[in-house]
Protein backbone atom coordinates (compact mmCIF):
# COMPACT_ATOMS: atom_id res chain seq x y z
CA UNK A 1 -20.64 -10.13 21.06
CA UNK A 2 -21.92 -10.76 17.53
CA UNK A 3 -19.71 -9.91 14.88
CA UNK A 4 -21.22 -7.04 12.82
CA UNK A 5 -23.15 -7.51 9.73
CA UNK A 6 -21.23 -5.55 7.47
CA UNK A 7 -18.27 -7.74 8.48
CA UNK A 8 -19.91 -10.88 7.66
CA UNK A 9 -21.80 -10.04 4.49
CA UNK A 10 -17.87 -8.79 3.39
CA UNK A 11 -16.44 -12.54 3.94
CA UNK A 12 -18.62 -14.12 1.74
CA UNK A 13 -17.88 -12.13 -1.54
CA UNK A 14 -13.88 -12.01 -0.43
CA UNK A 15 -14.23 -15.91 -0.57
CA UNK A 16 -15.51 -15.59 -3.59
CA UNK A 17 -13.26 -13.69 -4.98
CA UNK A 18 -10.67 -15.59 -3.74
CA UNK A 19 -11.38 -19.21 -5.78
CA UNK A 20 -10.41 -17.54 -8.70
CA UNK A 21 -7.17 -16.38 -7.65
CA UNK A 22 -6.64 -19.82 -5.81
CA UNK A 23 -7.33 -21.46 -9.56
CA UNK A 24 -5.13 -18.94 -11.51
CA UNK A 25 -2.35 -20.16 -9.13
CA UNK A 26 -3.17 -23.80 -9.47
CA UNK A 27 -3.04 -23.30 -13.24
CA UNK A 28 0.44 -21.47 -13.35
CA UNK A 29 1.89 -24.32 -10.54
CA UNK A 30 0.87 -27.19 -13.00
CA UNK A 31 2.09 -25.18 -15.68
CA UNK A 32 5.88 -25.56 -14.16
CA UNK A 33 6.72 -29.25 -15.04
CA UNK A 34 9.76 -29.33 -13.08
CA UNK A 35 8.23 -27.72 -10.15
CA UNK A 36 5.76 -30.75 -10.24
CA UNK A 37 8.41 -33.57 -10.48
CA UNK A 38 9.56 -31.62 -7.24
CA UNK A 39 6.92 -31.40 -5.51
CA UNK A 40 6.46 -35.28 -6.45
CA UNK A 41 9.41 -36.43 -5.43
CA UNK A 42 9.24 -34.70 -2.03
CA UNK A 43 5.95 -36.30 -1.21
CA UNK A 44 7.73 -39.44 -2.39
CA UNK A 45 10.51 -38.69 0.37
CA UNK A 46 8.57 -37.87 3.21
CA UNK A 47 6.19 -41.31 2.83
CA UNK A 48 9.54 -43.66 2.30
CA UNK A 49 10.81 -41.70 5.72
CA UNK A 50 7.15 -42.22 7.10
CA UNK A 51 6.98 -45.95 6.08
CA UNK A 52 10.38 -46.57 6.49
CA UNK A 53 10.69 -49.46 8.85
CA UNK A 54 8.26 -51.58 7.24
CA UNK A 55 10.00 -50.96 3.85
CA UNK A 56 13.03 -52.34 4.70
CA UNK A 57 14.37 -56.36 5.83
CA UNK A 58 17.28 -55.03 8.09
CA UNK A 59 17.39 -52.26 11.31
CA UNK A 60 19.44 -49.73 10.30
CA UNK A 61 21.56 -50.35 13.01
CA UNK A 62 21.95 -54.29 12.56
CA UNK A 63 25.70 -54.58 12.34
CA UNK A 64 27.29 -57.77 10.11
CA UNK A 65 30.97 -57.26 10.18
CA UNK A 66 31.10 -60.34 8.08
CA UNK A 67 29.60 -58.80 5.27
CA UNK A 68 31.32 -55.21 5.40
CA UNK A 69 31.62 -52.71 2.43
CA UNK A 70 29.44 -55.77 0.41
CA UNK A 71 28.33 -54.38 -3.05
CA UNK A 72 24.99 -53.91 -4.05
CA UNK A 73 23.02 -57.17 -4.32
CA UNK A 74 19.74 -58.73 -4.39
CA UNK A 75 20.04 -59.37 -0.43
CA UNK A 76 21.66 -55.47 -0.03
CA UNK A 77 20.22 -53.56 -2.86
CA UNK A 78 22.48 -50.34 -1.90
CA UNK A 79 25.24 -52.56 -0.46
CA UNK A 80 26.51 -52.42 3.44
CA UNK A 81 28.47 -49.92 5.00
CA UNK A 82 31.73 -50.15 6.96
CA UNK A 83 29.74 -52.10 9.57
CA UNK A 84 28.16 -54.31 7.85
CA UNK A 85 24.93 -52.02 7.68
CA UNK A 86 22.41 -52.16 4.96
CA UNK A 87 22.94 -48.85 3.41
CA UNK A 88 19.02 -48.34 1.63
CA UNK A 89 17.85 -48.97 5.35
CA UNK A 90 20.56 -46.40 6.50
CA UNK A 91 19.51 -43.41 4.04
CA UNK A 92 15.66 -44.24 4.57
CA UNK A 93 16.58 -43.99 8.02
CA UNK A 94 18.46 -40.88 7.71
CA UNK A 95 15.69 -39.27 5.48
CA UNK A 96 13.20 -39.63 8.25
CA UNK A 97 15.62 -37.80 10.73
CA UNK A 98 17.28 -35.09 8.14
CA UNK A 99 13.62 -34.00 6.66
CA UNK A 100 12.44 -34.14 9.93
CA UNK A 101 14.95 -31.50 10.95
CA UNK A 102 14.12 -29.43 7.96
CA UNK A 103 10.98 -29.58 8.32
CA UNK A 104 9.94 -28.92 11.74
CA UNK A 105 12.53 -26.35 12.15
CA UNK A 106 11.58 -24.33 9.48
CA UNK A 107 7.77 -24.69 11.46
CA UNK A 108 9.55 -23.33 14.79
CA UNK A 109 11.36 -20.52 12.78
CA UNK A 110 8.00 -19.13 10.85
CA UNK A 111 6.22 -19.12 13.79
CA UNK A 112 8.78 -16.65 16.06
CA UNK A 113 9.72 -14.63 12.24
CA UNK A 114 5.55 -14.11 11.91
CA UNK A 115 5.08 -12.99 15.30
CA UNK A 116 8.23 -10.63 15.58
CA UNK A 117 7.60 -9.10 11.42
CA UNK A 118 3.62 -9.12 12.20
CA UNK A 119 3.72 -6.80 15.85
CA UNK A 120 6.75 -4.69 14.06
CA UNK A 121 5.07 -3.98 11.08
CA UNK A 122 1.39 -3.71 12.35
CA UNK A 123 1.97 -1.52 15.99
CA UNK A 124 4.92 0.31 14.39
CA UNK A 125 6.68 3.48 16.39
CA UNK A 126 9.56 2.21 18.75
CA UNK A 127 8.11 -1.53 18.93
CA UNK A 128 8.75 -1.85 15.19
CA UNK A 129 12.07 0.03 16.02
CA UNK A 130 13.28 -2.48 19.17
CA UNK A 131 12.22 -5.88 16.93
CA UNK A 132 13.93 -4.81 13.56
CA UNK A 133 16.98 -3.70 15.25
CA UNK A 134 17.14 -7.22 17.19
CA UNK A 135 16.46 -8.54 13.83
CA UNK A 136 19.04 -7.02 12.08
CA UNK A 137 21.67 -7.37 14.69
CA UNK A 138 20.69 -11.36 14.38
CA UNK A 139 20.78 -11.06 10.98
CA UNK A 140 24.48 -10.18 11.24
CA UNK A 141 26.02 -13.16 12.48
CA UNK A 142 26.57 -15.69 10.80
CA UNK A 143 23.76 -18.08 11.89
CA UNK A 144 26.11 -21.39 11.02
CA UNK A 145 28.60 -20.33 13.73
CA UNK A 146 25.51 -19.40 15.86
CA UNK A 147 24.24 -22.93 15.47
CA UNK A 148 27.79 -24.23 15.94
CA UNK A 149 27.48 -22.49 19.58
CA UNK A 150 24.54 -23.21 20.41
CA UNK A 151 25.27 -27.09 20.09
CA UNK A 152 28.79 -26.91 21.55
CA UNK A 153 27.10 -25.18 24.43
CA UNK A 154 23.71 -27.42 24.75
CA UNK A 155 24.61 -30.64 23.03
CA UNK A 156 23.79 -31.98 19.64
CA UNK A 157 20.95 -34.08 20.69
CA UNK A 158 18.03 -34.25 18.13
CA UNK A 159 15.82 -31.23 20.34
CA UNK A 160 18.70 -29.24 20.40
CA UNK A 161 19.63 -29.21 17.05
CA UNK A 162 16.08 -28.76 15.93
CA UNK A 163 15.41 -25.86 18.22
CA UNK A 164 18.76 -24.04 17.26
CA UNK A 165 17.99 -24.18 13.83
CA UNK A 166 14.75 -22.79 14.23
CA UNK A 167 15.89 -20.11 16.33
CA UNK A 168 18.37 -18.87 14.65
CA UNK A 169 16.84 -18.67 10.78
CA UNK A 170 13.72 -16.84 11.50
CA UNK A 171 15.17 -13.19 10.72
CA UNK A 172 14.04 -14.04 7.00
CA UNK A 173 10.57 -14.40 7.90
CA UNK A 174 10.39 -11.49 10.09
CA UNK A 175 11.45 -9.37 7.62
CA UNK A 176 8.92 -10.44 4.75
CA UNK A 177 6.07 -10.96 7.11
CA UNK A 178 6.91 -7.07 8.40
CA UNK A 179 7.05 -5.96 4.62
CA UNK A 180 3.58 -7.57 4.21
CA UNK A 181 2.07 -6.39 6.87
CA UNK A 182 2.98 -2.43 6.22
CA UNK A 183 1.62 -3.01 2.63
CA UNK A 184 -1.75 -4.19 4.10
CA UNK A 185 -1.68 -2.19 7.53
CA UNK A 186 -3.58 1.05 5.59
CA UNK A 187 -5.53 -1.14 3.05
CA UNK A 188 -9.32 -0.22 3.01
CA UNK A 189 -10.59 -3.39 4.72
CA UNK A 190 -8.29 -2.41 7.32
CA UNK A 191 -9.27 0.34 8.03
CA UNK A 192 -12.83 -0.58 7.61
CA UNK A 193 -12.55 -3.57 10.29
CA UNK A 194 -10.77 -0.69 12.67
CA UNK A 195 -13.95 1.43 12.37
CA UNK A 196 -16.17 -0.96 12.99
CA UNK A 197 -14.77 -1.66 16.53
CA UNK A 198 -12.69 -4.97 15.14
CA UNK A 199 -9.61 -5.81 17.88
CA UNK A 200 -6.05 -5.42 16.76
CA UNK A 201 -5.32 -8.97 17.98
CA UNK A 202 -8.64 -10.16 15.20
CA UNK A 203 -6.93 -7.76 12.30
CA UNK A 204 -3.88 -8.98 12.39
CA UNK A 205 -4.70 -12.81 12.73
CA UNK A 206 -7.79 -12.57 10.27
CA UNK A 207 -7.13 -10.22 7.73
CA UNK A 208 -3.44 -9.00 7.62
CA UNK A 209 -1.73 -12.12 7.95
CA UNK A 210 -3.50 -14.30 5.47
CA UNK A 211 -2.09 -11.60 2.67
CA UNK A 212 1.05 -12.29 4.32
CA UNK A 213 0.15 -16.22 3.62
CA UNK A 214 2.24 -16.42 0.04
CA UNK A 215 4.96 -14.94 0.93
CA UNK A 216 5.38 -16.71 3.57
CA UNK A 217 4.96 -20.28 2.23
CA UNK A 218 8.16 -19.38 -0.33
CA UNK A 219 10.09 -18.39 2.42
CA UNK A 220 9.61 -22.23 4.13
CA UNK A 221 10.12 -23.61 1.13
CA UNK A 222 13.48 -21.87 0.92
CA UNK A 223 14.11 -22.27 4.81
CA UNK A 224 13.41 -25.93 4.57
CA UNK A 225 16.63 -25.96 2.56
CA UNK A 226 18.68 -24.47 4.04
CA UNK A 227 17.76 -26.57 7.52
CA UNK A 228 18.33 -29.60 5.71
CA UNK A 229 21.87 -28.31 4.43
CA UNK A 230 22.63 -27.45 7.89
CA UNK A 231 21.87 -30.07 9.46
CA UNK A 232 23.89 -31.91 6.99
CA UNK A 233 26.84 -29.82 7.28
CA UNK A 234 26.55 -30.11 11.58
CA UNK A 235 26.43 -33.68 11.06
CA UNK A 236 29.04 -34.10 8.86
CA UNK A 237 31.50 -32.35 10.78
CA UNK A 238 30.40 -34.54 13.98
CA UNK A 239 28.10 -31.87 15.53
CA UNK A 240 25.03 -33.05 14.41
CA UNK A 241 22.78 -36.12 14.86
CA UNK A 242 25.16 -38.68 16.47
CA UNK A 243 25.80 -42.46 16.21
CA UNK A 244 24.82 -44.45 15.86
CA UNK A 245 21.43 -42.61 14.78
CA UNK A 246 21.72 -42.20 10.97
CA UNK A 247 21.36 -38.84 8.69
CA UNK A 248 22.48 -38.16 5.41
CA UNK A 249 25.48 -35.86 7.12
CA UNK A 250 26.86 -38.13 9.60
CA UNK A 251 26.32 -41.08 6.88
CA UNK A 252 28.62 -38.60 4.12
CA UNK A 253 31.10 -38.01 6.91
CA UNK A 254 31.60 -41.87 7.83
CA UNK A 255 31.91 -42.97 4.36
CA UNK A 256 34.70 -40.47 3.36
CA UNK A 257 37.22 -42.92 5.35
CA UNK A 258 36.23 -45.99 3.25
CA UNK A 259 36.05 -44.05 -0.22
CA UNK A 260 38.42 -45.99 -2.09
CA UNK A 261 37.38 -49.47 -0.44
CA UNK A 262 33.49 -48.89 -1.24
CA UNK A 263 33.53 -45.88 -3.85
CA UNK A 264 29.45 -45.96 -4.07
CA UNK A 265 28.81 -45.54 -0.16
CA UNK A 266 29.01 -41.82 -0.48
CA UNK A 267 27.18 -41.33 -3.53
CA UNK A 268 23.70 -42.61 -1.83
CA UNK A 269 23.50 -39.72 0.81
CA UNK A 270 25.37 -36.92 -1.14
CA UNK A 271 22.81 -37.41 -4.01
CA UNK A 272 19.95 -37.35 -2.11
CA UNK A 273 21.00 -34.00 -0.01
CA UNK A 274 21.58 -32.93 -3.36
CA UNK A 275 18.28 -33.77 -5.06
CA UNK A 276 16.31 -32.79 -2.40
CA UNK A 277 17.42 -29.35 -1.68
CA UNK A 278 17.15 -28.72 -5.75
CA UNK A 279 13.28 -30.21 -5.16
CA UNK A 280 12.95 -27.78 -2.81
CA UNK A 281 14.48 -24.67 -4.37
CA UNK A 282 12.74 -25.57 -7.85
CA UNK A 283 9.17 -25.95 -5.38
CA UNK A 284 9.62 -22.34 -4.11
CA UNK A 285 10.70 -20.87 -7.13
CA UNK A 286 7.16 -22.09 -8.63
CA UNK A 287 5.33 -21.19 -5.75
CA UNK A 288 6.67 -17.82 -6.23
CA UNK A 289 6.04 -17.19 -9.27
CA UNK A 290 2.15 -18.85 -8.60
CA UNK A 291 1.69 -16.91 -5.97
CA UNK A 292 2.69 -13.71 -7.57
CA UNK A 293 -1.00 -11.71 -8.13
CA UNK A 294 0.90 -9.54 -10.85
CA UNK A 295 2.02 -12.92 -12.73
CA UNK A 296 -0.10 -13.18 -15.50
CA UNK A 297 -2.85 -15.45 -15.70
């Protein structure tokens, strides 16, 4: 069937309207120096993990037991690890499979939080009732010690621990993707799709989700931290990615036993976990605050 005039005529002025708002956001993002650097610096991260293995002389997993804990050098610009492994092809190797994590289970965990908040907030009654209970009751244990079972119980393979992760921090987005969608549930164009015979399945997916859209790009922003940190954490307390497959936990949690023999073979992995969940934080923050319609232009 034809979609009704009225409905089409209205998309082409809501476009419209829209590059303005799109601009105004733009304008405030750029605005935010340090949001920028971020932002930067993360692209920067996710290429070197793309591009790693051409960017680097050694495997990460080459072992030279001759030339253990070696300082940094021309030949080893971030020295070698208790193994005799360069440590730059190491953490570019562990920045592929830590951002990886991040990023792909923050991907699995927006897409069950958007279904769950959308078909609470938009059918309502005792569907609404069932899914925010469930969420809540999620929502009150702690998800660490959830992930902690769920690899004890599965393994701590890379699929596991990418699927736990995303399972288990999706409550967030269920419960801002609900809020959004009661906001916009009674809105006008709503109501005016509803009247003209529009399916629930269309509303929700064309026009009450997209207003759900900046709220829920913060939220990954934010969740992509906290994966990373948790997948850190896992790994560092031998859960996690194991051996010898490299991430920036299980790299921090090796080098703790050789601390005093090769002080900087910490530093390289701690820093970066550090940096990069900052990047993120400072990224969301901005996008927050770009996104924000009341935020003045």
């Amino acid at each position: 069937m034809a979609a009704h005039p009225a409905l089409a005529r209205s998309d082409v002025p809501a476009a419209r309207a829209g590059r303005p708002a799109r601009r105004a956001a733009w304008r405030r993002f750029r605005a935010n120096g340090v949001a920028v650097a971020s932002a930067g610096f993360l692209l920067i991260m996710y290429a070197v993990a793309a591009g790693g293995p051409v960017m680097t002389p050694y495997p990460p997993n080459a072992v030279d037991i001759v030339n253990a804990n070696a300082r940094p050098s021309p030949a080893h610009w971030f020295g070698t690890d208790e193994n005799g492994r360069d440590v730059l092809a190491r953490v570019i190797a562990g920045a592929r499979t830590t951002m990886t994590v991040g990023l792909i289970a923050m991907v699995i965990a927006i897409g069950i939080g958007a279904c769950v908040g959308s078909l609470g907030g938009y059918l309502g009654g005792w569907v609404d009732a069932v899914l925010m209970r469930f969420t809540d009751g999620m929502m009150a244990i702690p998800y660490f010690f959830l992930v902690l079972i769920v690899v004890a119980v599965f393994g701590s393979s890379f699929r596991n621990i990418l699927i736990a992760i995303g399972v288990t921090s999706w409550m967030v987005v269920a419960r801002i993707v609900r809020g959004d969608v009661l906001r916009y549930r009674a809105a006008d164009f709503v109501v005016a799709a509803q009247a003209l015979g529009a399916r629930s399945a269309r509303i929700l997916l064309r026009h009450v989700i997209p207003q759900a859209a900046p709220s829920i790009i913060v939220a990954a922003t934010f969740g992509v931290a906290n994966a990373i940190l948790l997948e850190s954490a896992l790994s560092y307390l031998g859960l996690g990615i194991q051996a010898p497959q490299a991430s920036w936990g299980n790299m921090l949690s090796n080098a703790q036993a050789y601390v005093w023999e090769n002080p900087l073979l910490p530093v390289y992995p701690g820093f970066l976990i550090l940096v990069t969940v900052l990047a993120y934080n400072f990224l969301g923050d901005a996008l927050r605050d770009a996104l924000d319609p009341r935020y003045p232009v």
